[in-house]
Protein backbone atom coordinates (compact mmCIF):
# COMPACT_ATOMS: atom_id res chain seq x y z
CA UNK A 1 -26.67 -0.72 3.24
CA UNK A 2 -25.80 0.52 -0.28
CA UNK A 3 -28.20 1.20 -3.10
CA UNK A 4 -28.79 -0.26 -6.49
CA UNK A 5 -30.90 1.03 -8.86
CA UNK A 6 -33.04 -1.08 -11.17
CA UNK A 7 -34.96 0.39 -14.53
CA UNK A 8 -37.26 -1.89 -16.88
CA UNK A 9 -35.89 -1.72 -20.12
CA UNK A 10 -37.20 -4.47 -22.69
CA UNK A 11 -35.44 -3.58 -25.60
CA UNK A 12 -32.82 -1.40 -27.21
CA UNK A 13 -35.17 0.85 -29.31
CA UNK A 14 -33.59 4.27 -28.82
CA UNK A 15 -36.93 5.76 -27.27
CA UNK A 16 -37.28 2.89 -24.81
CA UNK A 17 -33.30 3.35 -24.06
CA UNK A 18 -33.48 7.19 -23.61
CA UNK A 19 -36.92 6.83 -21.06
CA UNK A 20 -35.52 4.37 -19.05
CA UNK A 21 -31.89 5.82 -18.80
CA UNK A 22 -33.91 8.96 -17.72
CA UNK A 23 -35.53 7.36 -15.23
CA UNK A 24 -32.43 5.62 -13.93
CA UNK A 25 -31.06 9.57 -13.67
CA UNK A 26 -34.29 10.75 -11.47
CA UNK A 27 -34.00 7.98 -9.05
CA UNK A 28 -30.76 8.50 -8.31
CA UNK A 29 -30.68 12.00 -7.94
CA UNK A 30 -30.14 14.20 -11.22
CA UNK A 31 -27.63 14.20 -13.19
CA UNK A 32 -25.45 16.70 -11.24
CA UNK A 33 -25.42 14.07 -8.78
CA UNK A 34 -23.15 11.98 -11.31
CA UNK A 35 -21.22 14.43 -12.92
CA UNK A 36 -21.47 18.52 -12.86
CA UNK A 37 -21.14 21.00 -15.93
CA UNK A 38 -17.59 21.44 -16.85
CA UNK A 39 -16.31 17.68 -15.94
CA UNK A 40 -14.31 15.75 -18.22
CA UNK A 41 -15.94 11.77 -17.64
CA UNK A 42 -13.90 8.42 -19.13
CA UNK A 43 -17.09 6.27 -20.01
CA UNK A 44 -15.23 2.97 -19.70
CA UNK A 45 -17.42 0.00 -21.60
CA UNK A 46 -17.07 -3.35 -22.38
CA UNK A 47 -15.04 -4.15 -26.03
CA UNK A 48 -14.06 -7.30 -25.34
CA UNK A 49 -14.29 -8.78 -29.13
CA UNK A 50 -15.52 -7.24 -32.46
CA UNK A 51 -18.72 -8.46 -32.73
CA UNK A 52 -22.09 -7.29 -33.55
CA UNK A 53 -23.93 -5.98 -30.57
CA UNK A 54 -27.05 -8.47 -31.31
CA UNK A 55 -24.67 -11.02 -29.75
CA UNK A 56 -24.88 -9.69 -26.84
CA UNK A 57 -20.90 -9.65 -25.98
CA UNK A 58 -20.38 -6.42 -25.40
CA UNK A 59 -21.81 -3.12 -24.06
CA UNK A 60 -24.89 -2.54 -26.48
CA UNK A 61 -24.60 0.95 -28.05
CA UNK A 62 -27.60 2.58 -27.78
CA UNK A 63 -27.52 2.34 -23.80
CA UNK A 64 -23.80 4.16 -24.48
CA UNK A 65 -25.60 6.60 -26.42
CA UNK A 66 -28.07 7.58 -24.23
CA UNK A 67 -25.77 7.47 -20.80
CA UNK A 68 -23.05 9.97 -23.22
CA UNK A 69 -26.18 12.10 -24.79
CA UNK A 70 -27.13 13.01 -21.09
CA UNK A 71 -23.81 14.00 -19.82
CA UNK A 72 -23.23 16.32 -22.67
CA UNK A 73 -25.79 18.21 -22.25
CA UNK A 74 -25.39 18.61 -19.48
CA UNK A 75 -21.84 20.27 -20.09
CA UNK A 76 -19.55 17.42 -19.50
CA UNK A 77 -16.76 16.36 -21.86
CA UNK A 78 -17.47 12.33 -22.21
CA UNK A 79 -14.96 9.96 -23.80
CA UNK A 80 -15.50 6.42 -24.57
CA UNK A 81 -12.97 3.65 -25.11
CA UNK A 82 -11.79 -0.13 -23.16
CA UNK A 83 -8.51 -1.61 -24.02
CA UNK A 84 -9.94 -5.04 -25.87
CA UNK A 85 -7.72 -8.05 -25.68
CA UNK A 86 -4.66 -8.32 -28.43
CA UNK A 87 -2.77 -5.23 -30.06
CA UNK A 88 -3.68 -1.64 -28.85
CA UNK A 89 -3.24 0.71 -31.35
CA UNK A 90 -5.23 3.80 -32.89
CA UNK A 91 -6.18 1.00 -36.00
CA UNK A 92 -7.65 -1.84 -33.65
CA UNK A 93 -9.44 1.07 -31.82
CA UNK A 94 -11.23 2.35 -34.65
CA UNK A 95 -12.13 -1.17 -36.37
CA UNK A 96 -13.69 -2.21 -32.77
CA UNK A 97 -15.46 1.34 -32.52
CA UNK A 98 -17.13 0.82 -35.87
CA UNK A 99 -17.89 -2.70 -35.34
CA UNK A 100 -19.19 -2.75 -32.44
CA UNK A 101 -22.02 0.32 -33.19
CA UNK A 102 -19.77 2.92 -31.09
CA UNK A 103 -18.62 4.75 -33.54
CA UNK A 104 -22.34 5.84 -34.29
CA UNK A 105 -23.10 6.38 -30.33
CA UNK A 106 -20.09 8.86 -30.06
CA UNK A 107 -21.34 10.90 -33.42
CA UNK A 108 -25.09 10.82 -32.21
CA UNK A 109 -24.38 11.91 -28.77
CA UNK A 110 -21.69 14.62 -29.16
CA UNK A 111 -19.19 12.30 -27.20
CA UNK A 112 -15.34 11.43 -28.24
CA UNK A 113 -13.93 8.47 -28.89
CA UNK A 114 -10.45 7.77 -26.81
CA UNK A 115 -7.19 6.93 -29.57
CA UNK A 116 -4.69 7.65 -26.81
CA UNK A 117 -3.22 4.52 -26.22
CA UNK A 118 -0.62 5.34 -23.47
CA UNK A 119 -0.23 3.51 -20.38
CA UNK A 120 1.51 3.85 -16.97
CA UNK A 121 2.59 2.08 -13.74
CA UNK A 122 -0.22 3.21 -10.75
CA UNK A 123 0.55 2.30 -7.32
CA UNK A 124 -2.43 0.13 -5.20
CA UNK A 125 -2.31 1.72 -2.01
CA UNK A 126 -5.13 -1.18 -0.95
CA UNK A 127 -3.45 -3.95 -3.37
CA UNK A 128 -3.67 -7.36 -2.22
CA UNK A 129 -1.55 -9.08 -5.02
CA UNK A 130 -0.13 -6.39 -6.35
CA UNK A 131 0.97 -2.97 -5.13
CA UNK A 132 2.01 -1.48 -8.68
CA UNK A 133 -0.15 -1.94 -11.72
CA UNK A 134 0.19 -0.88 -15.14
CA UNK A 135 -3.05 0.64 -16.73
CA UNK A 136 -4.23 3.02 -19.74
CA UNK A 137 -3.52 6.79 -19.10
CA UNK A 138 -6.95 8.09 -20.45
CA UNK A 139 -9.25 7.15 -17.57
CA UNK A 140 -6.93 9.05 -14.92
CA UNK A 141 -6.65 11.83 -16.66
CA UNK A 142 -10.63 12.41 -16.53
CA UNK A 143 -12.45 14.17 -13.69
CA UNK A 144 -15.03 10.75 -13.25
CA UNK A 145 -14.55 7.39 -14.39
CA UNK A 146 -17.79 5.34 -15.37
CA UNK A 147 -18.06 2.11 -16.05
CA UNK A 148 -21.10 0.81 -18.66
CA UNK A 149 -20.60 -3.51 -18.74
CA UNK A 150 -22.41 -6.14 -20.15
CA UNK A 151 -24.65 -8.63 -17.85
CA UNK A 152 -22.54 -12.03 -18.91
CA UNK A 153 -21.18 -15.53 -17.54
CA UNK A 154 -17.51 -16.03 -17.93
CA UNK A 155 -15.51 -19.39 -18.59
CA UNK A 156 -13.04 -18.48 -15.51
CA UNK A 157 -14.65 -16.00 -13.43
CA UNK A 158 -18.21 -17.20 -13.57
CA UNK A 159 -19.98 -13.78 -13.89
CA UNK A 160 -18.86 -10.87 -15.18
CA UNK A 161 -20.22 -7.19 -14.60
CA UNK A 162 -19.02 -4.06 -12.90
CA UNK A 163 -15.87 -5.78 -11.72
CA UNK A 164 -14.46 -7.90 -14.18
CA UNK A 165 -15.20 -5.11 -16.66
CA UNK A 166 -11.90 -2.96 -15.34
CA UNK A 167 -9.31 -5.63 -16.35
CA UNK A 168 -9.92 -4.01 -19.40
CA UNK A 169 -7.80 -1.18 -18.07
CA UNK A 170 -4.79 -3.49 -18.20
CA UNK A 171 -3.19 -2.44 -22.03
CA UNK A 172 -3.81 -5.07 -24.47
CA UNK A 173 -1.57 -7.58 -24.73
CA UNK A 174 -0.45 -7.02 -21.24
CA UNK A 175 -3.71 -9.09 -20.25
CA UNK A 176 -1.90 -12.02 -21.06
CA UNK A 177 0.95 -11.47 -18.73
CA UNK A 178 -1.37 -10.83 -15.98
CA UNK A 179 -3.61 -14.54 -16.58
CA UNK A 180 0.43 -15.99 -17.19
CA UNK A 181 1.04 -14.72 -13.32
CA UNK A 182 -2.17 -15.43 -11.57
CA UNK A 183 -3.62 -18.59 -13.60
CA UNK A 184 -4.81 -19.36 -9.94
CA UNK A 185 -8.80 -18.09 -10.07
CA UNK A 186 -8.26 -17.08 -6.44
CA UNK A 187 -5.18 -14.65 -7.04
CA UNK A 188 -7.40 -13.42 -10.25
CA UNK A 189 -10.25 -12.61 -8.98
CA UNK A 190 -8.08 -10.42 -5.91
CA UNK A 191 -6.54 -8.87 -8.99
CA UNK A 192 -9.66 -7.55 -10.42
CA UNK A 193 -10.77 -6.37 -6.96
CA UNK A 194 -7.19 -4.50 -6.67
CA UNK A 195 -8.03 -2.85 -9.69
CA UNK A 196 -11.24 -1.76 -9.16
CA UNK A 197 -9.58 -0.54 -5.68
CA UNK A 198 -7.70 1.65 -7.54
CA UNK A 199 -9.54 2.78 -10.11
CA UNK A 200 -12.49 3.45 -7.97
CA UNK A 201 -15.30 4.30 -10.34
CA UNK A 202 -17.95 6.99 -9.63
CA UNK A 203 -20.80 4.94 -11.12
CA UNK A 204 -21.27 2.05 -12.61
CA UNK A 205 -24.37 0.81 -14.84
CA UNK A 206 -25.11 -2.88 -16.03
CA UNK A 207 -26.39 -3.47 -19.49
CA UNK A 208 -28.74 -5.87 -18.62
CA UNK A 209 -31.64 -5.78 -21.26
CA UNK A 210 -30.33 -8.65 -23.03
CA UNK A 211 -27.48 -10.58 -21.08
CA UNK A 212 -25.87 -13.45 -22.11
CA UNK A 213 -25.69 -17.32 -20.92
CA UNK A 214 -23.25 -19.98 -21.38
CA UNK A 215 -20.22 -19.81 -22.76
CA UNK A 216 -19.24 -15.99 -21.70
CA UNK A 217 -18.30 -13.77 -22.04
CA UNK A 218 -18.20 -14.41 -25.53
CA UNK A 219 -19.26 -17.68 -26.65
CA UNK A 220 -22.16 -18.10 -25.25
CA UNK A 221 -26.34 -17.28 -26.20
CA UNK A 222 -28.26 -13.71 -25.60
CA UNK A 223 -30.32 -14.06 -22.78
CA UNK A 224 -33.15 -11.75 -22.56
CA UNK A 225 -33.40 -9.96 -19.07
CA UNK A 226 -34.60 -6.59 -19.64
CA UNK A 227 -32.90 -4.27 -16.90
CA UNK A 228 -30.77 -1.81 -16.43
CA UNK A 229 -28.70 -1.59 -13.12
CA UNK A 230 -26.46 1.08 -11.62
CA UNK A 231 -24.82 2.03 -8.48
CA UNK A 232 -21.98 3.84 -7.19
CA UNK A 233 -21.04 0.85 -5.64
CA UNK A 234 -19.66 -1.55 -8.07
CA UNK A 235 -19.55 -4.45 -5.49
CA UNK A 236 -22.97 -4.37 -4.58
CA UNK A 237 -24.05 -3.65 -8.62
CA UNK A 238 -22.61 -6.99 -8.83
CA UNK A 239 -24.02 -8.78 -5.77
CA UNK A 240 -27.89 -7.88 -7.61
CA UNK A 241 -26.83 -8.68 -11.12
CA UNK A 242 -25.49 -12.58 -9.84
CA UNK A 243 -27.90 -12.56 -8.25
CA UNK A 244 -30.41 -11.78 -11.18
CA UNK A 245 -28.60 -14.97 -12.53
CA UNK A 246 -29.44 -17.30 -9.94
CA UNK A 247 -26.31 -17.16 -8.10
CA UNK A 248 -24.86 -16.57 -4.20
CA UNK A 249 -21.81 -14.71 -3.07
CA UNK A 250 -19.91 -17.88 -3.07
CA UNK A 251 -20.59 -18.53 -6.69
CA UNK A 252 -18.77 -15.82 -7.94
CA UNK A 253 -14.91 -15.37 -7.03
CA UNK A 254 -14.82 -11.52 -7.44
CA UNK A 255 -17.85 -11.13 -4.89
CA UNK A 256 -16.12 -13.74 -2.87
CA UNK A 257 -13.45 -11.72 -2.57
CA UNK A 258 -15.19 -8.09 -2.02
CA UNK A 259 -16.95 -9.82 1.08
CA UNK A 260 -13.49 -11.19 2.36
CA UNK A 261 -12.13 -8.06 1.93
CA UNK A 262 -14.60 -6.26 3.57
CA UNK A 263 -15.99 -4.02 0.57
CA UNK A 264 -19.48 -5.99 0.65
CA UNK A 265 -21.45 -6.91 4.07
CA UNK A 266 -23.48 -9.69 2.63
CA UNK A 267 -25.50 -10.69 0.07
CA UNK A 268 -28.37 -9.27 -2.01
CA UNK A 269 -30.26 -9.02 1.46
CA UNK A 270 -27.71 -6.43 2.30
CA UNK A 271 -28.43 -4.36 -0.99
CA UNK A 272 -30.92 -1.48 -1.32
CA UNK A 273 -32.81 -1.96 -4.61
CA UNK A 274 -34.67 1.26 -5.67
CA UNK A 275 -37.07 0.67 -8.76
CA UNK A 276 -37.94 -2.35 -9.70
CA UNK A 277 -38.68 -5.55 -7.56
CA UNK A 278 -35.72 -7.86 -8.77
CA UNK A 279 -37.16 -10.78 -7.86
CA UNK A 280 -39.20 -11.04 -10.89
CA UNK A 281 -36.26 -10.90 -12.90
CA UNK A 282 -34.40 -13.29 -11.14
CA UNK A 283 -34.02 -16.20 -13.34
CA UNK A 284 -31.31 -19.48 -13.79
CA UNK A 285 -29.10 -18.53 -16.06
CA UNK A 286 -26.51 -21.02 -17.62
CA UNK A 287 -23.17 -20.71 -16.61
CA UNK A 288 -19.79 -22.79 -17.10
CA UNK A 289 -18.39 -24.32 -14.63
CA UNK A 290 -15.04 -23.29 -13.90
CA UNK A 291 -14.26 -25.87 -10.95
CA UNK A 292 -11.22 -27.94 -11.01
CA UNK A 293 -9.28 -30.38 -8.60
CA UNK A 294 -7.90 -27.83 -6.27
CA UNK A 295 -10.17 -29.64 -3.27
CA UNK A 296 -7.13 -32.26 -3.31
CA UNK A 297 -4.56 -28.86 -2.48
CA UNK A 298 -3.07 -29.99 0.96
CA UNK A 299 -4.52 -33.38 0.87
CA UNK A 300 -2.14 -35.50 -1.40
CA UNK A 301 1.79 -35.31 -2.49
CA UNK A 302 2.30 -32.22 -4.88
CA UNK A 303 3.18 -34.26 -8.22
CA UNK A 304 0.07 -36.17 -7.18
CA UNK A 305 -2.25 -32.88 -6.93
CA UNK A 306 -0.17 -31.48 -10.58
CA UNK A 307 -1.34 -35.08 -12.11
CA UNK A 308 -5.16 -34.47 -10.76
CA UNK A 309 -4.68 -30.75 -11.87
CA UNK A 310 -3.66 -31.46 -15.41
CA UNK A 311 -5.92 -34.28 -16.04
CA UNK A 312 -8.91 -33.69 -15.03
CA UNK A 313 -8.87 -29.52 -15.41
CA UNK A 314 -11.25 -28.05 -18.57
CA UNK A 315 -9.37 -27.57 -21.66
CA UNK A 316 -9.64 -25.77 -24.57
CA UNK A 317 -10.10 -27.43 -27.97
CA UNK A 318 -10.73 -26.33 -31.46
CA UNK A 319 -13.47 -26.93 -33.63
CA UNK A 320 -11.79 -27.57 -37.24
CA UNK A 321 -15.06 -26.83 -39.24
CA UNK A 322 -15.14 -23.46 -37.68
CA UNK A 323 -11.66 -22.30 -36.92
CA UNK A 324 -10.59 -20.36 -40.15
CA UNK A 325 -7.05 -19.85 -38.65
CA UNK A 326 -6.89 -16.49 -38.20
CA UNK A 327 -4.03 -16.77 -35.31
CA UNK A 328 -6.50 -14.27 -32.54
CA UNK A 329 -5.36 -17.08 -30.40
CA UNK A 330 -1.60 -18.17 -30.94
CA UNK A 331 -0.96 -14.22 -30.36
CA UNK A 332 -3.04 -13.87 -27.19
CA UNK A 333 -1.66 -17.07 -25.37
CA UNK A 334 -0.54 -16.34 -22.23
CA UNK A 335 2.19 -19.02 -22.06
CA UNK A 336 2.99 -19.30 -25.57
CA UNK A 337 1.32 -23.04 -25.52
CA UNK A 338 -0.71 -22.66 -29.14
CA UNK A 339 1.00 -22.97 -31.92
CA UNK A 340 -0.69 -22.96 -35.41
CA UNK A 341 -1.39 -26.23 -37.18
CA UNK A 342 -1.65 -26.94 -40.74
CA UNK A 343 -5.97 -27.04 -39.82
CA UNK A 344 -6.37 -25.83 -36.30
CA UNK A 345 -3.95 -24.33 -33.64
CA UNK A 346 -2.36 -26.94 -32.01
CA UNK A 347 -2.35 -26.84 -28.06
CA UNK A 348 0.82 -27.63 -25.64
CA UNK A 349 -1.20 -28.93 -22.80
CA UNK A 350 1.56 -29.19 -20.16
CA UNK A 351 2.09 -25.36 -20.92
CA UNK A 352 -1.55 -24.17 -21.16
CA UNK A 353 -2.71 -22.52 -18.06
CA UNK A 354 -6.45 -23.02 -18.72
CA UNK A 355 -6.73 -19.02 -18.65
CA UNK A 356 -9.28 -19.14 -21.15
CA UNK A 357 -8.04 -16.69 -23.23
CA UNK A 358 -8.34 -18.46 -26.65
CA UNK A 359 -11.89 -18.60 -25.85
CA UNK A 360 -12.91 -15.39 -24.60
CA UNK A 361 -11.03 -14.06 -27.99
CA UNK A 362 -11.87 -16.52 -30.76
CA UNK A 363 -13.87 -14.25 -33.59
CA UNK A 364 -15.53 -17.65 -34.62
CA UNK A 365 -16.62 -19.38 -31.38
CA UNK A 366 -14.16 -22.18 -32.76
CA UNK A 367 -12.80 -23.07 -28.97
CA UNK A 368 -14.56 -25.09 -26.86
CA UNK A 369 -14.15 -25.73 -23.23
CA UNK A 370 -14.01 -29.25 -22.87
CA UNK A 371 -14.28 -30.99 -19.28
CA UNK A 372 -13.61 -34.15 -18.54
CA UNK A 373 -15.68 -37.22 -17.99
CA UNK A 374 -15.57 -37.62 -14.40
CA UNK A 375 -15.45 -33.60 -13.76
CA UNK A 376 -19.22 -33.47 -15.22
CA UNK A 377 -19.92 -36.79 -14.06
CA UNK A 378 -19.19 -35.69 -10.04
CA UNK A 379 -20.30 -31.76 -10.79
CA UNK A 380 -23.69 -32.79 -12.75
């Protein structure tokens, strides 16, 4: 039985931040015990959009801060940086950095921010979809990698945390590639296990003082939880912050998949939690619903199940009083099925692979998810 480690934390006041990160540090066993005097640590965090950190979309700054402030003095070399969605360059770097309330965590805590922008193939020894995968340089080239992510729902993988967090390894635009070949939840969610496979983080800490509901993992509403979670287990991490949300193993694909793979024995039962009782936190959170028709796989002709599939699967669709047509979404389709109208992006529906991408990247919250009658109608 693994162990996760739970801190109260109501609010990001840098005080509060600092005493309960330090507290987070004692139970677990110093901060030797995560990385030694002399180490060079890749403090991967969550970037996925540049947005304020109020919104709650991606790793909150001040818990950055604090985590980086520790490990320097304690003699480690920390750099921060995430590959967000779109372009990867030095430019997009620095305008997320600043945006997002990094830049200022790096200065106040003595820690670097990453502009190297290189990326490799690295082989998956334990790959189930994939046995090569290309990823940023940076991380590897670090002595520890880990992981700070953001306590969120997400429009196609349900929850997001510890797991989901290292597709942002995958270089930019590259994402798209990877939703183009695996549009299939199933085969995604055994992606994002293969990665964290191979990536294989030393620890891994939730940012889970204010979460976010809904629409994720960046559409939806801050959700006030006030925790912070770490393990060296990121599996497990996730098994207690789903379930924080109100949901089971089978809820979430990616934990799904860690228990069919053998990387999880169970459910929150089988978890450890040291520090706070859970259970008080444990609350329903709102989350999309990402089911489609794939119950009529194997049980109907194939251009039957394709006409189920493409009818009565979500969709995206744009909001024209909010869309301001700044094209986030024409360049980040997977299958090239957006195109940009004369008011809003117009959408090839027999090419759109309901990936989601357009939504998790829209600046404006301008894409909705739309689901059709009968889908809410039978999943009410």
């Amino acid at each position: 039985m693994g162990k996760v480690y739970a801190i109260k934390c109501n609010d990001y006041e840098r005080e509060n931040v600092y005493k309960a990160v330090d507290e987070l540090i004692e139970h677990y066993g110093g901060i030797n015990k995560i990385a030694k005097k002399g180490e060079t640590v890749f403090l991967k965090i969550n970037l996925v959009i540049k947005k304020h950190p109020d919104e709650a979309a991606t790793t909150h700054p001040m818990v950055i801060e604090a985590i980086s402030k520790r490990l320097v003095e304690n003699g480690c070399r920390v750099i921060i940086g995430d590959s967000p969605g779109g372009p990867y360059n030095e430019k997009i770097l620095r305008s997320f950095y600043k945006v997002c309330g990094i830049e200022e965590a790096a200065k106040n805590s003595g820690a670097e921010l990453n502009f190297d922008c290189s990326y490799s193939d690295y082989k998956t020894s334990d790959g189930c979809i994939s046995k090569v995968l290309t990823m940023i340089d940076p991380p590897f080239k670090c002595d520890k990698i880990i992981t700070i992510s953001k306590l969120k729902t997400h429009s196609m993988a349900v929850y997001t945390g510890a797991v989901k967090l290292l597709f942002g390894m995958i270089p930019g635009v590259l994402k798209v590639e990877y939703h183009f070949k695996m549009p299939e939840i199933y085969d995604f969610s055994n992606l994002l296990v293969d990665i964290c496979e191979t990536v294989k983080p030393s620890f891994s800490i939730i940012d889970g003082i204010v979460a976010m509901e809904g629409d994720g993992p960046t559409a939806g509403v801050p959700k006030h939880v006030g925790l912070l979670l770490a393990s060296d287990n990121p599996y497990e991490l996730d098994v207690c912050g789903a379930h924080i949300m109100g949901l089971k193993v089978d809820d979430v694909p990616t934990i799904k998949r860690s228990l069919e793979r053998g990387l999880i024995k169970g459910g929150i039962e089988k978890v450890e939690i040291v520090g706070e009782d859970i259970e008080k936190y444990v609350t329903k959170f709102r989350v999309p619903n990402i089911r489609s028709v794939n119950f009529f796989r194997g049980r109907v002709p194939k251009r039957v199940e394709d006409f189920l599939t493409f009818y009565l699967s979500p969709r995206p669709e744009f909001s024209k009083d909010i869309c301001v047509r700044c094209g986030v979404c024409v360049e980040s389709c997977p299958p090239k099925a957006l195109k940009m109208g004369d008011k809003i992006p117009s959408i090839d529906y027999k090419k759109c692979i309901r990936c989601f991408c357009c939504h998790e990247l829209c600046p404006k919250k301008a894409v909705n998810i739309k689901r059709p009658w009968i889908l809410r109608r039978i999943f009410k």
